[in-house]
C-alpha atoms as a PDB file:
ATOM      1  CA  UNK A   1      23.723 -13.584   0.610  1.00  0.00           C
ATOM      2  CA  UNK A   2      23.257 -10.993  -2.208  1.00  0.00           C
ATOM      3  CA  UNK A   3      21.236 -13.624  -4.038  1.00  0.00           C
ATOM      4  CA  UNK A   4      18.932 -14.162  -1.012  1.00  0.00           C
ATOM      5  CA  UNK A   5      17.344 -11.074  -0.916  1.00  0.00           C
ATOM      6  CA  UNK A   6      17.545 -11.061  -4.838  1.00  0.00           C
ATOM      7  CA  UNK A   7      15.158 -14.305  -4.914  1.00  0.00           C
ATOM      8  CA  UNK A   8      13.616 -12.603  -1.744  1.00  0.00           C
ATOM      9  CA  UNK A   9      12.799  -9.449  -3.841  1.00  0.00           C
ATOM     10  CA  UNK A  10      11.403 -11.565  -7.070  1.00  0.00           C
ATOM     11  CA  UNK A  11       9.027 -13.716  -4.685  1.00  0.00           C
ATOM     12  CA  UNK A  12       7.841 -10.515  -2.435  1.00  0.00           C
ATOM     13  CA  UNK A  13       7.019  -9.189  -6.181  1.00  0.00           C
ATOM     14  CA  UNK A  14       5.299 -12.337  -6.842  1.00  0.00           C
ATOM     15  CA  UNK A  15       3.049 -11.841  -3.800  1.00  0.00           C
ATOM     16  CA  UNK A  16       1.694  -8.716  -4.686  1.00  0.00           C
ATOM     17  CA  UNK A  17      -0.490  -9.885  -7.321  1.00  0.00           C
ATOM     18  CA  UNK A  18      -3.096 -11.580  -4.554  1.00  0.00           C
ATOM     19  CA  UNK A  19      -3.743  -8.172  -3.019  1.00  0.00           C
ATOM     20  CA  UNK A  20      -4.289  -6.504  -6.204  1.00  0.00           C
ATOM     21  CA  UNK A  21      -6.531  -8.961  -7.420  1.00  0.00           C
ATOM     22  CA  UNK A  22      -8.653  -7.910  -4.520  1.00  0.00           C
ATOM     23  CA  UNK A  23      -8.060  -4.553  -5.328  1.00  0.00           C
ATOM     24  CA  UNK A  24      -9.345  -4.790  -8.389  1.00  0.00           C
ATOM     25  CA  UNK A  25     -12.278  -7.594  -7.861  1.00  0.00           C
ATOM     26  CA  UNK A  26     -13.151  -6.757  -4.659  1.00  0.00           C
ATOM     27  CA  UNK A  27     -16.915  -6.864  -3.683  1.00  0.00           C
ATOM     28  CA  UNK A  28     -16.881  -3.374  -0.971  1.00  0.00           C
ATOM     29  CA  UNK A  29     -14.445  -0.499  -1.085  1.00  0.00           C
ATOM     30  CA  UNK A  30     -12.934  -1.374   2.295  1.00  0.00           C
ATOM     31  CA  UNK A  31     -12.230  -5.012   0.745  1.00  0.00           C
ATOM     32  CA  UNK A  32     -10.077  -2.296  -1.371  1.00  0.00           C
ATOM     33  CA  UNK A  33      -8.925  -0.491   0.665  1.00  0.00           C
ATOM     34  CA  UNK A  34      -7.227  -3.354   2.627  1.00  0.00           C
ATOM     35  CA  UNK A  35      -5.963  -4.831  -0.411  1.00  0.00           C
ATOM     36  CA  UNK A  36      -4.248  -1.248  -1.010  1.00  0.00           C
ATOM     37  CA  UNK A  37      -2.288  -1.104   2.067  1.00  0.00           C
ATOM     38  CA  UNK A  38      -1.198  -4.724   2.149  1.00  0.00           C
ATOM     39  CA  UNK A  39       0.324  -3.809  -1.590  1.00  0.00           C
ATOM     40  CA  UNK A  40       1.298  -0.697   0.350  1.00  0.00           C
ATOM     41  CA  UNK A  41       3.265  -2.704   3.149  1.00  0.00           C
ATOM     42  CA  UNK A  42       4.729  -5.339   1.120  1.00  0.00           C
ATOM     43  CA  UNK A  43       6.047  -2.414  -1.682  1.00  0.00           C
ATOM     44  CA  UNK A  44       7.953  -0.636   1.558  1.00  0.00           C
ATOM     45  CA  UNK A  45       9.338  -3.911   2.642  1.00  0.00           C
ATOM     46  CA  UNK A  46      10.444  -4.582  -1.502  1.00  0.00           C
ATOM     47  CA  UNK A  47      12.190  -1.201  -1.315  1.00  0.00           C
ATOM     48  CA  UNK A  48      14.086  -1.541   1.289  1.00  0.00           C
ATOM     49  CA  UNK A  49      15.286  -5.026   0.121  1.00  0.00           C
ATOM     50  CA  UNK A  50      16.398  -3.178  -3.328  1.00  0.00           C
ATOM     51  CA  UNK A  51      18.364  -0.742  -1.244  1.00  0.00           C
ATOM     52  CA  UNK A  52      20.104  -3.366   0.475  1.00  0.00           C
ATOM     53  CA  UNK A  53      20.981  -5.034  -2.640  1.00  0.00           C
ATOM     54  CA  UNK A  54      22.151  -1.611  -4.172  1.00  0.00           C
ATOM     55  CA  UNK A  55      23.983  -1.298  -0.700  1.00  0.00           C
ATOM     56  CA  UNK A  56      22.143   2.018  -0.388  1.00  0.00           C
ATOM     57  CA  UNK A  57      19.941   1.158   2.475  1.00  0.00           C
ATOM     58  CA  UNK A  58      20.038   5.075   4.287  1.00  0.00           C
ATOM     59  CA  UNK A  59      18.767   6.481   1.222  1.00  0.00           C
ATOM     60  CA  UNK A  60      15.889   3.985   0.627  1.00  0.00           C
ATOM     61  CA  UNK A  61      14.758   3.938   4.204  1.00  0.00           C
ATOM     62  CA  UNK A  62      14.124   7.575   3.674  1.00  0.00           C
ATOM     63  CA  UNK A  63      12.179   6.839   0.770  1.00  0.00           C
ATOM     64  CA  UNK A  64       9.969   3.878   2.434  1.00  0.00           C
ATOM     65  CA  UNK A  65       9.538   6.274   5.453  1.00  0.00           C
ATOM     66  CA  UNK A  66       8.078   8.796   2.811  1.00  0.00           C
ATOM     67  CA  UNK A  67       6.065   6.231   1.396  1.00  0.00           C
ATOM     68  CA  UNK A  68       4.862   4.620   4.694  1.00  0.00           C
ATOM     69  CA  UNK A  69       3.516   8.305   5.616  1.00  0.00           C
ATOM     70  CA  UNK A  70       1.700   8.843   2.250  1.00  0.00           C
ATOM     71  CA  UNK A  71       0.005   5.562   2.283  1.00  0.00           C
ATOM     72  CA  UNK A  72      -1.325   6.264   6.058  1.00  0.00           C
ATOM     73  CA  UNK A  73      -2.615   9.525   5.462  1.00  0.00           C
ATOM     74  CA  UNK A  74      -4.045   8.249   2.177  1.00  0.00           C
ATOM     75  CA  UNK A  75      -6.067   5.202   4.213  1.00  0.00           C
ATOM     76  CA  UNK A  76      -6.788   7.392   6.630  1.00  0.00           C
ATOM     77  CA  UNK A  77      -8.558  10.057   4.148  1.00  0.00           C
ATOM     78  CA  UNK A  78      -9.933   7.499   2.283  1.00  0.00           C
ATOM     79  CA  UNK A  79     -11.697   5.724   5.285  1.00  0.00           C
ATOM     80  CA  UNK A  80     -13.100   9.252   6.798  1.00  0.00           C
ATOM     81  CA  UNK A  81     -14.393   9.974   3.400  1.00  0.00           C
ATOM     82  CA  UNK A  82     -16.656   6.520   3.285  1.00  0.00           C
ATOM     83  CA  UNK A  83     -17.012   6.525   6.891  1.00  0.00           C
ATOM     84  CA  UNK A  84     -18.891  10.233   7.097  1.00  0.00           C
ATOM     85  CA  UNK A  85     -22.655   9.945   7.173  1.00  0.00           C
ATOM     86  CA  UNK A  86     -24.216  11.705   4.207  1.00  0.00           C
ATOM     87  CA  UNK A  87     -26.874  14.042   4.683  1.00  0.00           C
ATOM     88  CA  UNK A  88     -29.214  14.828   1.941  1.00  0.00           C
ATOM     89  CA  UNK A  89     -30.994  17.848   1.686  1.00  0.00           C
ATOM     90  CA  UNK A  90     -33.972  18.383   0.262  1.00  0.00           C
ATOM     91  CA  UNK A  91     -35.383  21.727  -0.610  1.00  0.00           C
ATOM     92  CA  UNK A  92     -39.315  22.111  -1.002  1.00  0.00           C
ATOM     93  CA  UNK A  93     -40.785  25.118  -2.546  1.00  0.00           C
END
């Protein structure tokens, strides 16, 4: 069963490399920003798979919870900051 989530763990590493292509390539920064927080959801899901294998799995669910909350707050900011309308001011003399 060990070797399961082993091959599970490889192949979940595997399938992060389509999000960050579209991290890196992608055309808007919301494209990105989606790309981030599926790399974001499949890296909690990898780390709790390595603390299962470790047999460790209450210590790395603390650290995915962790994780999870960073990455939210992080979209979250992120999104507000593009989302804001800009004013420009313009001084005349």
């Amino acid at each position: 069963m060990d070797s399961f989530f082993l091959y599970t763990a490889v192949i979940l590493t595997a399938i992060i490399a389509f999000p960050a292509y579209r991290v890196v390539k992608g055309p808007t920064v919301f494209d990105r920003l989606v790309g981030t927080n599926a790399i974001a959801t499949k890296t909690i899901v990898l780390i709790c798979l390595i603390g299962y294998i470790f047999d460790r799995i209450g210590m790395f669910i603390d650290i995915t919870l962790a994780y999870a909350i960073l990455g939210f707050i992080g979209s979250l900011t992120i999104a507000k900051y593009f989302s804001s309308e800009r004013v420009n001011v313009r001084y005349d003399d």
